[in-house]
PDB file of N, CA and C in Angstrom:
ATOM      1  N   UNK A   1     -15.096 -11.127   6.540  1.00  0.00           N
ATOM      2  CA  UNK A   1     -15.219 -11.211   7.981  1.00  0.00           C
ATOM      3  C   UNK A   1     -16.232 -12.303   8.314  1.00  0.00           C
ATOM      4  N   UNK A   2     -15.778 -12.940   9.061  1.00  0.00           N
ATOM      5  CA  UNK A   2     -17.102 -13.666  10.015  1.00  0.00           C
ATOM      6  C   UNK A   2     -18.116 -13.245  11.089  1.00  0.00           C
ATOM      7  N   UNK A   3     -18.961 -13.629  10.803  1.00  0.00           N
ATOM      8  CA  UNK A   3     -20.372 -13.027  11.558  1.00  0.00           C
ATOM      9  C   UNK A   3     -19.604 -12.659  13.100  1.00  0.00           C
ATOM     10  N   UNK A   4     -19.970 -11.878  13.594  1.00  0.00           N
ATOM     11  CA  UNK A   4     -19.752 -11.003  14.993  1.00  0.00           C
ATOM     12  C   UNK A   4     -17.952 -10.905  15.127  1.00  0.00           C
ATOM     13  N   UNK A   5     -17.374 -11.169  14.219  1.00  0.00           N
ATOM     14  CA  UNK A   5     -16.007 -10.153  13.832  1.00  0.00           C
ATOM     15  C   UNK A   5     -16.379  -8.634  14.215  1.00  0.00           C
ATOM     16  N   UNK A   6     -15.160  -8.129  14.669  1.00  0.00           N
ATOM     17  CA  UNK A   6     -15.240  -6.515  14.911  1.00  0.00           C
ATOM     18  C   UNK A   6     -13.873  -5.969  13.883  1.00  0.00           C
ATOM     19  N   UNK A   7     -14.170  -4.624  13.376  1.00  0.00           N
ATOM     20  CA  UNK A   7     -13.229  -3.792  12.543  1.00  0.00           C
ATOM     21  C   UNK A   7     -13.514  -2.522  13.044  1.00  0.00           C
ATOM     22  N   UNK A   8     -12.086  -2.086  13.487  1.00  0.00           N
ATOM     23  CA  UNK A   8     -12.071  -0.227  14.257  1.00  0.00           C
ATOM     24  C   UNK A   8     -11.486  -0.001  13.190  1.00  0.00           C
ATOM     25  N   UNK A   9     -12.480   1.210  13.026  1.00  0.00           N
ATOM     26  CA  UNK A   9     -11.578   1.791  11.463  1.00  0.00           C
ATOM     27  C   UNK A   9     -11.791   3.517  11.930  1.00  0.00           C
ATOM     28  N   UNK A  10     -11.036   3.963  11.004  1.00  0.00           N
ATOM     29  CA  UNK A  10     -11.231   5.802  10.969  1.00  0.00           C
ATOM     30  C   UNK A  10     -10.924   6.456   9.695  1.00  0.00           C
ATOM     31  N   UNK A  11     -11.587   7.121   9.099  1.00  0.00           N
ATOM     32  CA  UNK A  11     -11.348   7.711   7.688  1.00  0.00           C
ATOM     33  C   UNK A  11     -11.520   8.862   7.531  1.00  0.00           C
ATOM     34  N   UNK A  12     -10.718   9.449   6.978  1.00  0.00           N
ATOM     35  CA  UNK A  12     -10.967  10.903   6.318  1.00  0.00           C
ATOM     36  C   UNK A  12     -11.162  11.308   4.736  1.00  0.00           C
ATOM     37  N   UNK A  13     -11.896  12.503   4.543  1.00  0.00           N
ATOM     38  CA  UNK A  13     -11.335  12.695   3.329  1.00  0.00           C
ATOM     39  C   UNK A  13     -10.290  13.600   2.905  1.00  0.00           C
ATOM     40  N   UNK A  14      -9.815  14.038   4.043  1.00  0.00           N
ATOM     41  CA  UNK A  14      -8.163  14.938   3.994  1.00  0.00           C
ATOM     42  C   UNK A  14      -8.550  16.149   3.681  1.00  0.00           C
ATOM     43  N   UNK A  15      -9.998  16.386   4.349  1.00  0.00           N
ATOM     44  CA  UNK A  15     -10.763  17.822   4.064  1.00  0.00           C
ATOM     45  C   UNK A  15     -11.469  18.330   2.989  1.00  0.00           C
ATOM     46  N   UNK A  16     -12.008  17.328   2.591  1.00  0.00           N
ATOM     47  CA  UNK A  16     -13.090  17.031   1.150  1.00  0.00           C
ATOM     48  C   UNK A  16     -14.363  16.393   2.108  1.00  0.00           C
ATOM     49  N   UNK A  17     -15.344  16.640   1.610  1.00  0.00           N
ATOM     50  CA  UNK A  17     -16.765  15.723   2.193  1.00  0.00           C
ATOM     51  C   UNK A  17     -17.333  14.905   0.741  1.00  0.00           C
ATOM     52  N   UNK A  18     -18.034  13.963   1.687  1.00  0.00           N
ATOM     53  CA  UNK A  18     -17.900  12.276   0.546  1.00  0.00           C
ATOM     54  C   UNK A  18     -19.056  12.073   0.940  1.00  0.00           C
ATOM     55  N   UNK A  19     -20.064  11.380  -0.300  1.00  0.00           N
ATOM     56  CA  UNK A  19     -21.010  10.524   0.247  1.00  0.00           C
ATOM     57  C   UNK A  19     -20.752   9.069   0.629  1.00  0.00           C
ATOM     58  N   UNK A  20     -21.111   8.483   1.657  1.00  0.00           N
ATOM     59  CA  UNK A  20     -20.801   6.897   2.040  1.00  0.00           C
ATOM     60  C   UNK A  20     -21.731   6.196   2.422  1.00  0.00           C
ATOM     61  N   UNK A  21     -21.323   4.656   2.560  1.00  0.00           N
ATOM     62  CA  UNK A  21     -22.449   3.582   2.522  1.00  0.00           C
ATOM     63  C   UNK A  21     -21.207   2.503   3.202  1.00  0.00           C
ATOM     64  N   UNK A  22     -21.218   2.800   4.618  1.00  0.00           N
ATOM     65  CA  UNK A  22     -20.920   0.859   5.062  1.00  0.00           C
ATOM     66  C   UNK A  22     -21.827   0.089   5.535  1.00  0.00           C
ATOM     67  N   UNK A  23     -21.490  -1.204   4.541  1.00  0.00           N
ATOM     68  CA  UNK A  23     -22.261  -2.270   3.772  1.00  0.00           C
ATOM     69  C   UNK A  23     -21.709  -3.595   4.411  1.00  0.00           C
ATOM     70  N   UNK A  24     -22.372  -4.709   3.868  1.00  0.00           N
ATOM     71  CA  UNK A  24     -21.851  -6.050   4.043  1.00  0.00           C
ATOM     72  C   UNK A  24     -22.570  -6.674   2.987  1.00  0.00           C
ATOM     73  N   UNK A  25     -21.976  -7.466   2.539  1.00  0.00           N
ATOM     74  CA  UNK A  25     -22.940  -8.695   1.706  1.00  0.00           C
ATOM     75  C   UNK A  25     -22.085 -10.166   1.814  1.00  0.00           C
ATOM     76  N   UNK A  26     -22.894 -10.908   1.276  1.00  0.00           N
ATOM     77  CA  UNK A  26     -22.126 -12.296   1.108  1.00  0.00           C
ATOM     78  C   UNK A  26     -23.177 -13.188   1.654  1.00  0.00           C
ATOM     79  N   UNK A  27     -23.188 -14.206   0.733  1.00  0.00           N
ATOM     80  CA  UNK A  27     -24.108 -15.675   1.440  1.00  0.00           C
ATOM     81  C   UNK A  27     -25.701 -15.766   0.667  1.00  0.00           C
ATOM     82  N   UNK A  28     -25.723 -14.087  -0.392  1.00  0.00           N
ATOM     83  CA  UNK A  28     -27.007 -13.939  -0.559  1.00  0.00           C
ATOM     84  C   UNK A  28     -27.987 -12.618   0.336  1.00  0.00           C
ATOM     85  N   UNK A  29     -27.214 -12.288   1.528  1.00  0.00           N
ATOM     86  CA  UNK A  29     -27.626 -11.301   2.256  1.00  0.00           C
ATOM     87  C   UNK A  29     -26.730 -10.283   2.265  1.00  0.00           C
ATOM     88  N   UNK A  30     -27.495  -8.772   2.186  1.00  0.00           N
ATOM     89  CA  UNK A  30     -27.164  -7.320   2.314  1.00  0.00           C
ATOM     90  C   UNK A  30     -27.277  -6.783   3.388  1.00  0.00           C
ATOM     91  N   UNK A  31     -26.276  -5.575   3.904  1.00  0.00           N
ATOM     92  CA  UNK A  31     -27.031  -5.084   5.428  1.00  0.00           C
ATOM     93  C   UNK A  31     -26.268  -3.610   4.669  1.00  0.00           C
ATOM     94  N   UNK A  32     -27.001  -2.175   5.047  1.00  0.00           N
ATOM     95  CA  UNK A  32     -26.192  -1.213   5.484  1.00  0.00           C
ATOM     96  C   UNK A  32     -25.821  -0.575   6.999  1.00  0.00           C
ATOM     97  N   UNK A  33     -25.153  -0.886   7.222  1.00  0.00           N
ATOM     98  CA  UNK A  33     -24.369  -0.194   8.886  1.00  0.00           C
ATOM     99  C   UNK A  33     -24.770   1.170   8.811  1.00  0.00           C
ATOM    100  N   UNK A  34     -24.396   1.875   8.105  1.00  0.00           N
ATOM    101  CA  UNK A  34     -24.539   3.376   7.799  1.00  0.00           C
ATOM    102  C   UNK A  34     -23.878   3.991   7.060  1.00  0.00           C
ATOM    103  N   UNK A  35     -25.140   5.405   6.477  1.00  0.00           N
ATOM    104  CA  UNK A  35     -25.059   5.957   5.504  1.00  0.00           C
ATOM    105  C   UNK A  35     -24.618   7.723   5.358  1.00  0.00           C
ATOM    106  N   UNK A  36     -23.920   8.432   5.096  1.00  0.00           N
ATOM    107  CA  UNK A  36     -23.832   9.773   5.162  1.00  0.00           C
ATOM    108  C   UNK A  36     -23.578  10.463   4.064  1.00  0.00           C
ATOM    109  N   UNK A  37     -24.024  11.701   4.098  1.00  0.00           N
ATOM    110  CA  UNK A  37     -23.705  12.406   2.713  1.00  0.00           C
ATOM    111  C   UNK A  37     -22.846  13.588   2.960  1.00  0.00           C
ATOM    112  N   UNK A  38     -22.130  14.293   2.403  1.00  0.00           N
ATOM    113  CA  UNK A  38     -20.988  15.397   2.374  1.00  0.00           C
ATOM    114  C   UNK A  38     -20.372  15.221   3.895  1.00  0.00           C
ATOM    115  N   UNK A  39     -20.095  14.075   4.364  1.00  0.00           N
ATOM    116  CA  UNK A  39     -19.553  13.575   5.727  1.00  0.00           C
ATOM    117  C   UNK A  39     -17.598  13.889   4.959  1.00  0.00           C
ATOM    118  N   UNK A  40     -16.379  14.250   6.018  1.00  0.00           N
ATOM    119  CA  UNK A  40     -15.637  14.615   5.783  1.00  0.00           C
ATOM    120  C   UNK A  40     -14.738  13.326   6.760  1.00  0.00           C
ATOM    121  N   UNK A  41     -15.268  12.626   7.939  1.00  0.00           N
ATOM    122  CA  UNK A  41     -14.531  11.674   8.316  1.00  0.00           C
ATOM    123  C   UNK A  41     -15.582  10.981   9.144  1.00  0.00           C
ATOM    124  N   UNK A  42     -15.378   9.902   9.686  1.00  0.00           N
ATOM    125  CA  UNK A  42     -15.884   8.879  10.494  1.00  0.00           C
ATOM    126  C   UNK A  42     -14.765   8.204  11.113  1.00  0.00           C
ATOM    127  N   UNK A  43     -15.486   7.816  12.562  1.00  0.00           N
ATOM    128  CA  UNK A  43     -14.616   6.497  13.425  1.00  0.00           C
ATOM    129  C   UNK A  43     -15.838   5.516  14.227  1.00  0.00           C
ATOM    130  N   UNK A  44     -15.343   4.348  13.894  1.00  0.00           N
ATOM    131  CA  UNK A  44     -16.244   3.280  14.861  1.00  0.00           C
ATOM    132  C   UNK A  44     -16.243   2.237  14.685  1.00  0.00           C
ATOM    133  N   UNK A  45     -16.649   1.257  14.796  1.00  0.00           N
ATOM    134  CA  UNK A  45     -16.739  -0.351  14.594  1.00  0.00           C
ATOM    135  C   UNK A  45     -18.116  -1.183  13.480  1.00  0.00           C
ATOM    136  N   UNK A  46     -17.578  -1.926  13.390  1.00  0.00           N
ATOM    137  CA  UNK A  46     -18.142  -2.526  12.130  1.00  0.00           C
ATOM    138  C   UNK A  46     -18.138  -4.077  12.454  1.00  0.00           C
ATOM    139  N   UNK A  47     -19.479  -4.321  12.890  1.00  0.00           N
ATOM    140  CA  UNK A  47     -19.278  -5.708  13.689  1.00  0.00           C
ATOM    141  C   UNK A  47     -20.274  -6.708  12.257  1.00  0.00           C
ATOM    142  N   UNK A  48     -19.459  -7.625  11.940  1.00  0.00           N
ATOM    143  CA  UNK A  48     -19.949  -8.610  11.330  1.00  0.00           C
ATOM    144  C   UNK A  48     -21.259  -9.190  11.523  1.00  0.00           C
ATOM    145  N   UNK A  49     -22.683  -8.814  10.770  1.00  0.00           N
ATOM    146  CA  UNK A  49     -23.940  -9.701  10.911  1.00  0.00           C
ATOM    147  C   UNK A  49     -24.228 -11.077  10.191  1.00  0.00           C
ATOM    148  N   UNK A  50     -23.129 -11.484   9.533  1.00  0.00           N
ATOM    149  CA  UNK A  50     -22.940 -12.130   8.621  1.00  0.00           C
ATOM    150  C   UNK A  50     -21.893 -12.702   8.149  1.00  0.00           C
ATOM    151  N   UNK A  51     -21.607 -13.900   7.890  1.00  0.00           N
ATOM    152  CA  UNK A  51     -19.772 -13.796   7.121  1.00  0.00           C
ATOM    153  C   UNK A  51     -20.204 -13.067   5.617  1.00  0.00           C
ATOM    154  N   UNK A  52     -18.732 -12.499   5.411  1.00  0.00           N
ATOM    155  CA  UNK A  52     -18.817 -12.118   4.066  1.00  0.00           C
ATOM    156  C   UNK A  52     -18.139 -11.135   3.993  1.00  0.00           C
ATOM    157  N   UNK A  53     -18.417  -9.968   3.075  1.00  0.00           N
ATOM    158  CA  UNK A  53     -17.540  -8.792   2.619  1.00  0.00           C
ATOM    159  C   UNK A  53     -18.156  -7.672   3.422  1.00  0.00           C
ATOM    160  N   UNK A  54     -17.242  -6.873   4.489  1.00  0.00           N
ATOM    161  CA  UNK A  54     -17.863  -5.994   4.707  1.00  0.00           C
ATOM    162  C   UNK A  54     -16.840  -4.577   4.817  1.00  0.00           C
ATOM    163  N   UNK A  55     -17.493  -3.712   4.091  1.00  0.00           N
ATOM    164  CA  UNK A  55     -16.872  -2.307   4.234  1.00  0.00           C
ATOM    165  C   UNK A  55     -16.986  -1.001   3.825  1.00  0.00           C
ATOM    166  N   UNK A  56     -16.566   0.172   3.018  1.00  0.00           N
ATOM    167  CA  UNK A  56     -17.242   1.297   2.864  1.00  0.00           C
ATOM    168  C   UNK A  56     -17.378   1.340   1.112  1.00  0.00           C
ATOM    169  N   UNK A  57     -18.150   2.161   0.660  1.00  0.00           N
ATOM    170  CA  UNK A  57     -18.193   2.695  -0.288  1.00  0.00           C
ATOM    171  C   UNK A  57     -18.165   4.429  -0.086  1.00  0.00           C
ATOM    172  N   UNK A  58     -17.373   4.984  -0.831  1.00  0.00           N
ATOM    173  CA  UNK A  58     -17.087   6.269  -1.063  1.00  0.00           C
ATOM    174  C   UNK A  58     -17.541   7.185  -2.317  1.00  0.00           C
ATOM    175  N   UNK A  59     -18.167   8.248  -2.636  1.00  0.00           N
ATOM    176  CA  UNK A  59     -18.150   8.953  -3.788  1.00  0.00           C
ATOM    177  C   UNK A  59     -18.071  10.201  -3.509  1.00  0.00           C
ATOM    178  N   UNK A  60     -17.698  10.562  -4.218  1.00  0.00           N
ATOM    179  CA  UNK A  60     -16.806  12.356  -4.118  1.00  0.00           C
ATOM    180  C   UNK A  60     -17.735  13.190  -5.583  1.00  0.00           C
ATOM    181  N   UNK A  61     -18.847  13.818  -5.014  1.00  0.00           N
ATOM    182  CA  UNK A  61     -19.718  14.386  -5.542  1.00  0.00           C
ATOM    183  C   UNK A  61     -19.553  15.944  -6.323  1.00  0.00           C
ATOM    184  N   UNK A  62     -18.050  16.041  -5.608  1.00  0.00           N
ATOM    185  CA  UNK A  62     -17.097  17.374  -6.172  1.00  0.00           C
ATOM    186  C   UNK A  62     -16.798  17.467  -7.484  1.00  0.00           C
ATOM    187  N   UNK A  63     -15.816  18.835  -8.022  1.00  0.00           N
ATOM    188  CA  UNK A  63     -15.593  18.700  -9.453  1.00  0.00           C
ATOM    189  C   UNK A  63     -13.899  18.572  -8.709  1.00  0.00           C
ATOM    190  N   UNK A  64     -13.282  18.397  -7.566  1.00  0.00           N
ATOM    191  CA  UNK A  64     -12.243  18.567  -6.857  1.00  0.00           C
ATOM    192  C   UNK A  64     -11.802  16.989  -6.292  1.00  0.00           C
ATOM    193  N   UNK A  65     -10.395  16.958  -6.649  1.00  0.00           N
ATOM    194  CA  UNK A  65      -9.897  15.141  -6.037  1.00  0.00           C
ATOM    195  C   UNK A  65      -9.758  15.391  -4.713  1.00  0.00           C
ATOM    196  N   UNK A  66     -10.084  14.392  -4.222  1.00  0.00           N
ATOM    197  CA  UNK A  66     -10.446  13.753  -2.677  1.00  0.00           C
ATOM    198  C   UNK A  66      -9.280  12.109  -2.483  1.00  0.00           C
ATOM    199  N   UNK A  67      -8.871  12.411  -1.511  1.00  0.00           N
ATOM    200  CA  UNK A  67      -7.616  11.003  -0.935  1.00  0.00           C
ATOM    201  C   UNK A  67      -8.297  10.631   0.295  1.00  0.00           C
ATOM    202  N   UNK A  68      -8.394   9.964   0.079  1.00  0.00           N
ATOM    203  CA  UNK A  68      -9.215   9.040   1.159  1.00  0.00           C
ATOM    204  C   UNK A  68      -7.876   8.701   2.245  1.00  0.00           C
ATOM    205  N   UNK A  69      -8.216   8.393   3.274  1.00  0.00           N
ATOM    206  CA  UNK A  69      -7.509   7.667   4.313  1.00  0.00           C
ATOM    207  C   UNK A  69      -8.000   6.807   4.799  1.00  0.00           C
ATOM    208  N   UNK A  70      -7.825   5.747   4.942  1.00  0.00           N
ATOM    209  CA  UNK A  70      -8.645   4.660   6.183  1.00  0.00           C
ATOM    210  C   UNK A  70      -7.268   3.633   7.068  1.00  0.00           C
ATOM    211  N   UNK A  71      -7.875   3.844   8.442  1.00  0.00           N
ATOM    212  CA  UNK A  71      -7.195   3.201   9.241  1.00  0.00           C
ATOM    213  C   UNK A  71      -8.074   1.996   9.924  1.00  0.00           C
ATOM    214  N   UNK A  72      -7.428   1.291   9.807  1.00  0.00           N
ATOM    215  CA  UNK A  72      -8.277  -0.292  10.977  1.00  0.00           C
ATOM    216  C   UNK A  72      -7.608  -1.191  11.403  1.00  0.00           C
ATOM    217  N   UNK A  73      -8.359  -1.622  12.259  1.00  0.00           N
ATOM    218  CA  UNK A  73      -7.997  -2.758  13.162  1.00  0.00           C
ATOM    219  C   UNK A  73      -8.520  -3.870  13.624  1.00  0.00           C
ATOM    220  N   UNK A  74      -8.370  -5.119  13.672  1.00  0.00           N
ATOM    221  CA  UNK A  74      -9.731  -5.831  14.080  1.00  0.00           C
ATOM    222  C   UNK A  74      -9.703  -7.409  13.471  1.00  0.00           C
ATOM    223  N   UNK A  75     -10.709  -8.150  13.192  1.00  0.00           N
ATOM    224  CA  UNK A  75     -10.964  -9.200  12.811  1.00  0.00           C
ATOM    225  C   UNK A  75     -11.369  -9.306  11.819  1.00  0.00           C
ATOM    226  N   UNK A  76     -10.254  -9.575  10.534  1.00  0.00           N
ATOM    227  CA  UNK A  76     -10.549  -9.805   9.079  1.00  0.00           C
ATOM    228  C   UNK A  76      -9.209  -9.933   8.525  1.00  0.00           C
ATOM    229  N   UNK A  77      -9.478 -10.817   7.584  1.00  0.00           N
ATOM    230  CA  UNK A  77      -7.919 -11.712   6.561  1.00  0.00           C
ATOM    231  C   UNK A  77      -7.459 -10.734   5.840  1.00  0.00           C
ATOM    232  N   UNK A  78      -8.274 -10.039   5.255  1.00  0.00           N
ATOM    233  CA  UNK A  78      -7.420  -8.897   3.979  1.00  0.00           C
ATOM    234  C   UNK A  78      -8.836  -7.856   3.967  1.00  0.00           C
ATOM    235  N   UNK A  79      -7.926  -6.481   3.218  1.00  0.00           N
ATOM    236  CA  UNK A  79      -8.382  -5.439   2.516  1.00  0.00           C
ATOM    237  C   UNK A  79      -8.139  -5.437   1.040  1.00  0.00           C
ATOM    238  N   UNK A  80      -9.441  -5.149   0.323  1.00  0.00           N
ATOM    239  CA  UNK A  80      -9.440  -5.440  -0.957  1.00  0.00           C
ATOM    240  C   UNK A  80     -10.136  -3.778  -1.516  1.00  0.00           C
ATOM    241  N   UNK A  81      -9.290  -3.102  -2.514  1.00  0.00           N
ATOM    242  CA  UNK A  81      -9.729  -2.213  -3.084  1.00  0.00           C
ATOM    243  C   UNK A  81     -10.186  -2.137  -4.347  1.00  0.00           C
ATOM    244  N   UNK A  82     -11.953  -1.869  -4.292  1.00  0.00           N
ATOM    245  CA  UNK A  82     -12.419  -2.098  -5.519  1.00  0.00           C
ATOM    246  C   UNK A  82     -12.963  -0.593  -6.140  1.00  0.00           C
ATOM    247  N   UNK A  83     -12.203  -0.797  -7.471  1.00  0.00           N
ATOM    248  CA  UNK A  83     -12.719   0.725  -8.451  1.00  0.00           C
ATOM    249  C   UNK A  83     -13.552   0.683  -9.168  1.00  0.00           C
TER     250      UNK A  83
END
């Protein structure tokens, strides 16, 4: 994304709770947007402070599988899923 790009997104964990971290980096600079722990969904915007990579990290702290959902919309070239 480029600096002051916007992304509407909404995620679940399909009724599992997740710890999360949306992030940005790129250029040499880090930001976290925000952070939650045993959170089960989120909705809101994700405005670019920076160009670069910006988006969530997920971990599922369970002994139970968790499916993520994410929906968005907004200003950015691609979604890239990293394991």
């Amino acid at each position: 994304m480029k600096a002051g790009d916007k992304a509407y997104f909404d995620w679940t964990a399909n009724g599992a709770a997740v710890n999360f971290d949306a992030h940005g980096d790129g250029g040499g600079r880090s930001i976290s947007y925000k952070k939650g722990r045993q959170v089960g969904e989120d909705t809101g915007v994700i405005q670019a402070a920076f160009n670069g990579n910006h988006g969530w990290y997920w971990r599922n702290r369970s002994d139970k599988d968790v499916t993520m959902t994410l929906r968005t919309q907004g200003d950015y070239t691609e979604i890239k899923r990293v394991d």
